[in-house]
Structure formats: structure tokens, C-alpha cells
C-alpha atoms as a PDB file:
ATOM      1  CA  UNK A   1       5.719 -12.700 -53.692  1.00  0.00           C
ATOM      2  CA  UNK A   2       8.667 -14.946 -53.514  1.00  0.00           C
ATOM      3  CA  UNK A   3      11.625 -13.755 -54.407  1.00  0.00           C
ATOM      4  CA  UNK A   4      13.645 -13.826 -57.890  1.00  0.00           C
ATOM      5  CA  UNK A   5      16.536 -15.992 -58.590  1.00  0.00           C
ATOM      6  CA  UNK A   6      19.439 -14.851 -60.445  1.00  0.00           C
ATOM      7  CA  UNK A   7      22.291 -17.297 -61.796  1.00  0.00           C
ATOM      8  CA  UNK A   8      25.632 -14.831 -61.748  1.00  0.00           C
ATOM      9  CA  UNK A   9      28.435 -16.198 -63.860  1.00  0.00           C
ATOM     10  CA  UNK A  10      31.821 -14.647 -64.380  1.00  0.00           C
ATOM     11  CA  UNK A  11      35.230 -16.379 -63.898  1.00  0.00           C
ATOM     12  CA  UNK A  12      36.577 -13.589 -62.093  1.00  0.00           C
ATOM     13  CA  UNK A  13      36.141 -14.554 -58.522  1.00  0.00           C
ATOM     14  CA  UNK A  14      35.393 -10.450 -57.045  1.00  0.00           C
ATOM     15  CA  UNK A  15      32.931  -9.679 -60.302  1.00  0.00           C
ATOM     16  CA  UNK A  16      31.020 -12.934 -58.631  1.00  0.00           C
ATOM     17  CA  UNK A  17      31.128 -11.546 -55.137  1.00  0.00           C
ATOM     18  CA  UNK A  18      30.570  -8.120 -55.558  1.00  0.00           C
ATOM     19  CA  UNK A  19      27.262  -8.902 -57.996  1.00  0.00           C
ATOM     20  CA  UNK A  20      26.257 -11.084 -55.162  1.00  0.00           C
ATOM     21  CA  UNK A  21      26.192  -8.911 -52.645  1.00  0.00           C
ATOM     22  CA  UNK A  22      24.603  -5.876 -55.110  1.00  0.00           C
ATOM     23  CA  UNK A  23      21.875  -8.028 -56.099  1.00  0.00           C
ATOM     24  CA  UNK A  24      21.191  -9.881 -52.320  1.00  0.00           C
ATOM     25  CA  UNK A  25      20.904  -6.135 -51.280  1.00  0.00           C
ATOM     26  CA  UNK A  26      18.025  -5.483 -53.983  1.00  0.00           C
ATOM     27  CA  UNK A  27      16.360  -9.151 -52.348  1.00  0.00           C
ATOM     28  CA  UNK A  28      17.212 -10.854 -54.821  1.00  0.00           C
ATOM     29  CA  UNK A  29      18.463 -14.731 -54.178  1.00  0.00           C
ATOM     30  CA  UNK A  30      21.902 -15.321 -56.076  1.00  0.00           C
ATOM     31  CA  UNK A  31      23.835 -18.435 -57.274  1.00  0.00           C
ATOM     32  CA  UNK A  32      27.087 -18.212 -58.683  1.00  0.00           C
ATOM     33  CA  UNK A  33      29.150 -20.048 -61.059  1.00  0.00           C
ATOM     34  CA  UNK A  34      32.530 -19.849 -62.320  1.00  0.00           C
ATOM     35  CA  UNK A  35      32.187 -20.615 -66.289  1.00  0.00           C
ATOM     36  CA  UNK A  36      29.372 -21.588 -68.651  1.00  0.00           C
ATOM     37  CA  UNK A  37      30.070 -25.572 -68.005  1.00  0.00           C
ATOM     38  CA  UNK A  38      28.977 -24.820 -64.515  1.00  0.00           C
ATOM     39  CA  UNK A  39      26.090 -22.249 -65.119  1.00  0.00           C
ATOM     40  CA  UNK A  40      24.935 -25.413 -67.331  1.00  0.00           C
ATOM     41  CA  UNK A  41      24.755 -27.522 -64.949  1.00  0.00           C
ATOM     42  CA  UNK A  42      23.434 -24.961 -61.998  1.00  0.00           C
ATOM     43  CA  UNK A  43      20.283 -23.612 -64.289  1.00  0.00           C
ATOM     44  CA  UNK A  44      19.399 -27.326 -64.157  1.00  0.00           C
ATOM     45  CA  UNK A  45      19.498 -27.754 -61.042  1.00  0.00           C
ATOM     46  CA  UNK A  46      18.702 -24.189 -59.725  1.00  0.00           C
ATOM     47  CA  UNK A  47      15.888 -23.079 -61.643  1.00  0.00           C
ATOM     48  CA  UNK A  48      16.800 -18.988 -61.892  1.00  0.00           C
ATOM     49  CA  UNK A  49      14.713 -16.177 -62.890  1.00  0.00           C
ATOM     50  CA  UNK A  50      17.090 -15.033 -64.729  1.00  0.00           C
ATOM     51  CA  UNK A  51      20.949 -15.331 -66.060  1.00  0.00           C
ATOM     52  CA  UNK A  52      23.651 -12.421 -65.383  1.00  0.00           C
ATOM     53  CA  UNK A  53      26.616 -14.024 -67.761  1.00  0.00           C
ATOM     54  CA  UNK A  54      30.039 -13.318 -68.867  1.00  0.00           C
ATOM     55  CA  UNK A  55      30.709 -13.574 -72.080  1.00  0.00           C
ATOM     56  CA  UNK A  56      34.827 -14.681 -71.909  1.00  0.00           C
ATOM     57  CA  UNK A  57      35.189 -17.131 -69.524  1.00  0.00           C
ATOM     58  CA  UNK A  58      37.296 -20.582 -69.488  1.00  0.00           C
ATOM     59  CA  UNK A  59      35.859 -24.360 -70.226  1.00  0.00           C
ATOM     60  CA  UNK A  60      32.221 -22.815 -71.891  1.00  0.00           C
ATOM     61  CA  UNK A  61      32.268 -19.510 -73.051  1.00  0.00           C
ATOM     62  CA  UNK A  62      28.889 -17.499 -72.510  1.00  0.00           C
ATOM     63  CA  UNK A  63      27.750 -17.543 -75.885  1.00  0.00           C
ATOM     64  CA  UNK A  64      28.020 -21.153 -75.934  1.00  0.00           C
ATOM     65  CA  UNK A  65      26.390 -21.450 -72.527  1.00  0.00           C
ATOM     66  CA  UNK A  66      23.469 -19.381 -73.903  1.00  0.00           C
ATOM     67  CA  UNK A  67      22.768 -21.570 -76.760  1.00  0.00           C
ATOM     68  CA  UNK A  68      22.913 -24.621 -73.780  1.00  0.00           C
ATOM     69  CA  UNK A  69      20.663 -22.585 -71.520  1.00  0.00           C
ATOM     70  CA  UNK A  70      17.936 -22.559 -74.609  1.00  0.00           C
ATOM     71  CA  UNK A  71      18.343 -25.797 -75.669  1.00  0.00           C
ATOM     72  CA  UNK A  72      17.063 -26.759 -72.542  1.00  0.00           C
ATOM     73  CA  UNK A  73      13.786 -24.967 -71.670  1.00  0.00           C
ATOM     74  CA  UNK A  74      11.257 -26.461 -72.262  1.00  0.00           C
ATOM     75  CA  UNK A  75       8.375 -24.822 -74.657  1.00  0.00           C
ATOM     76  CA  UNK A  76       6.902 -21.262 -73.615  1.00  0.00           C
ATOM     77  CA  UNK A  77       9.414 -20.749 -71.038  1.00  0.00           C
ATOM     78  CA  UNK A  78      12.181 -18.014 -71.456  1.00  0.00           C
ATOM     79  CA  UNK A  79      14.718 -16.975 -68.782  1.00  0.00           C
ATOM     80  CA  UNK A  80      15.943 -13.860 -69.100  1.00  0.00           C
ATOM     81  CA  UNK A  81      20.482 -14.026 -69.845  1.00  0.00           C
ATOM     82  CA  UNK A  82      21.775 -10.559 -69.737  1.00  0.00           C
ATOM     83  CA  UNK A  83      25.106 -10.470 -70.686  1.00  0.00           C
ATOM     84  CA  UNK A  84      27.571  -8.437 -68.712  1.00  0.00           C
ATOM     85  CA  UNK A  85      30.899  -8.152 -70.298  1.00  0.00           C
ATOM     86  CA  UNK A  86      34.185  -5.755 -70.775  1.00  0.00           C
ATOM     87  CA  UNK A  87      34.454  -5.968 -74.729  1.00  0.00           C
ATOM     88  CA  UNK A  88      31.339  -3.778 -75.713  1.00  0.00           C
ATOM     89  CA  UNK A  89      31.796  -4.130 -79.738  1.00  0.00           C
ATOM     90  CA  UNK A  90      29.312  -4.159 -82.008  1.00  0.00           C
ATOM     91  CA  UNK A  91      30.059  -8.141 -82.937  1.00  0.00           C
ATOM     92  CA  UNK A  92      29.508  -9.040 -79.232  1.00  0.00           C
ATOM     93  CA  UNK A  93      26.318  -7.463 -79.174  1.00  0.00           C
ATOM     94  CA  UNK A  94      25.103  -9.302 -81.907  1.00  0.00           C
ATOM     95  CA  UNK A  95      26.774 -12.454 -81.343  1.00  0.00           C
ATOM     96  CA  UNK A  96      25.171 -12.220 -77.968  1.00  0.00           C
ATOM     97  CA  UNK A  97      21.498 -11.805 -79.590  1.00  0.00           C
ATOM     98  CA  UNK A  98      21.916 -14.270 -82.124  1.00  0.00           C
ATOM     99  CA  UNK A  99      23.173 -16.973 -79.493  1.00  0.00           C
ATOM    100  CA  UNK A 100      19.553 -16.355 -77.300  1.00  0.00           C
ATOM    101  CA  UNK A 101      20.952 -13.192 -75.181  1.00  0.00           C
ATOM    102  CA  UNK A 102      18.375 -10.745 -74.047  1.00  0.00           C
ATOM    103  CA  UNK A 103      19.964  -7.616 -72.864  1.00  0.00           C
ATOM    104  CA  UNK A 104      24.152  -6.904 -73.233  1.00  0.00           C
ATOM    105  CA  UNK A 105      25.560  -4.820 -70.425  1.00  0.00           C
ATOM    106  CA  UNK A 106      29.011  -3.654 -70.415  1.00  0.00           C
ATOM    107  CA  UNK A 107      30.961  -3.240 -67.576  1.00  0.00           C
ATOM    108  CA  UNK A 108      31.496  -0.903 -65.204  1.00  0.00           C
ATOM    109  CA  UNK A 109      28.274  -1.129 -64.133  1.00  0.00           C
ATOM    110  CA  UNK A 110      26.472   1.275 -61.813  1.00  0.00           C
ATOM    111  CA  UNK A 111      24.465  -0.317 -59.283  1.00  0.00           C
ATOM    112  CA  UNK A 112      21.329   1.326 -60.539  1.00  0.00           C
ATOM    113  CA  UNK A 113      21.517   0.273 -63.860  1.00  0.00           C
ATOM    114  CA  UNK A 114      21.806  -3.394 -62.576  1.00  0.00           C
ATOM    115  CA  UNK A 115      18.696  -2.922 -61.076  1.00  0.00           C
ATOM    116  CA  UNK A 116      16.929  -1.496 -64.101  1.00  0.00           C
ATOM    117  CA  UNK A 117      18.237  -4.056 -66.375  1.00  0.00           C
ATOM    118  CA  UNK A 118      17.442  -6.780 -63.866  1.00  0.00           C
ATOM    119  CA  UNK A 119      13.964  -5.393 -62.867  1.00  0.00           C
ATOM    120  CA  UNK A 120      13.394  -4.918 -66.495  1.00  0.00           C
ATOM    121  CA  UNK A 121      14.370  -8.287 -67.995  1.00  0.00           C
ATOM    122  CA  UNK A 122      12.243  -9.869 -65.621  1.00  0.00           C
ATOM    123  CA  UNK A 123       9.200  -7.825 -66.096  1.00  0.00           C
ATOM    124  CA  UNK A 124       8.948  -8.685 -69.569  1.00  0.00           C
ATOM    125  CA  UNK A 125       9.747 -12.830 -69.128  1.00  0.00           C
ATOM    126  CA  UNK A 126       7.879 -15.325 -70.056  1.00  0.00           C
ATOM    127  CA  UNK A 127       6.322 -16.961 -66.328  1.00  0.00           C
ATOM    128  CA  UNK A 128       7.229 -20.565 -65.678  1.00  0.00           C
ATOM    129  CA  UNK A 129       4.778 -22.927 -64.544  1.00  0.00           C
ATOM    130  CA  UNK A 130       5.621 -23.909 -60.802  1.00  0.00           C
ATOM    131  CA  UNK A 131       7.906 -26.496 -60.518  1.00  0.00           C
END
């Protein structure tokens, strides 16, 4: 089984690295970006299994990535964006579903509930064809 691919996006620079490192130590492959323009541009070019996204972040905001991110799959095909954020209100969790979001996560995080949410969201994803 080859392993997942998970697109981490955050503007804070230790949030990036220390998701890295969690998920590479669950065997998971990680890419990282720095703001939605860039998560744009790397689920393009990358391909992930899934999205872990910020939802404040400079140049693109996350919910405006999102709605990028959709736009550009192609029919039948769903990548999983979990968004992982520090404002858990009740208008950021529906501003996150209505956008294309499928899971909101606020931070702190435990380690183990990455995993679950993670393991979960991909479980239940659409499969894309093989490149």
C-alpha cells in the first residue's frame, strides 16, 4: 500500500514543522505550504490525499483556498481538507463546511486525535483514479 499524502498549511512556521514531523511519524508523506496561494498551487502539483489547512493565514485565506481546492478536482474525486484552526466558533465551523471543508479541528491538538481525524477522513474519501 503506498503511502498517503498530506498537504499541511499554516503560516506559522513551528505549527508546519511540528505537524510534519507528527504525521511523518504515523508514515505519512507531508508537503507544506505557507498560505492558501501556495497550497493552490502545491495540490496541483502534489496530488495529496488529503489537506490539513489553516483557516487565518496571509495572501489566501483557507476558506478561500478550499473553494480553489474544489474548483479544481475534477468529477468524482474528493480530497479530504480538515481544517485545523485556533478560533473554534460556531461561524468558522460553518463557514468552513459551506466553503467544501470536511472535518474542523481546533487547536491544541493531541497527537492521537490527529491520527483519528486523519485516518478517518481518509477512510471515507472518494479514491482517485491513478495518475
Amino acid at each position: 500500500m503506498k503511502q498517503k499524502k498530506i498537504l499541511i498549511v499554516d503560516d506559522d512556521p513551528s505549527i508546519r514543522e511540528i505537524l510534519s514531523t507528527q504525521l511523518s511519524r504515523l508514515s505519512f508523506l507531508t508537503t507544506v505550504a505557507a498560505d492558501g496561494k501556495e497550497a493552490v498551487e502545491l495540490f496541483k502539483s502534489d496530488n495529496p490525499d488529503l489537506v490539513l489547512m489553516d483557516m487565518m493565514m496571509p495572501v489566501l485565506d483557507g476558506l478561500a483556498a478550499c473553494q480553489k481546492i474544489r474548483a479544481l478536482e475534477k468529477k468524482g474525486e474528493r480530497v479530504p481538507i480538515l481544517f485545523l484552526t485556533a478560533r473554534g466558533t460556531r461561524h468558522d465551523q460553518i463557514s468552513s463546511a459551506l466553503c467544501g471543508g470536511d472535518d474542523f479541528i481546533t487547536k491544541p491538538i493531541s497527537l492521537q486525535e490527529l491520527r483519528e481525524r486523519v485516518e478517518a477522513a481518509l477512510a471515507h474519501t472518494k479514491h482517485k483514479p491513478a495518475p
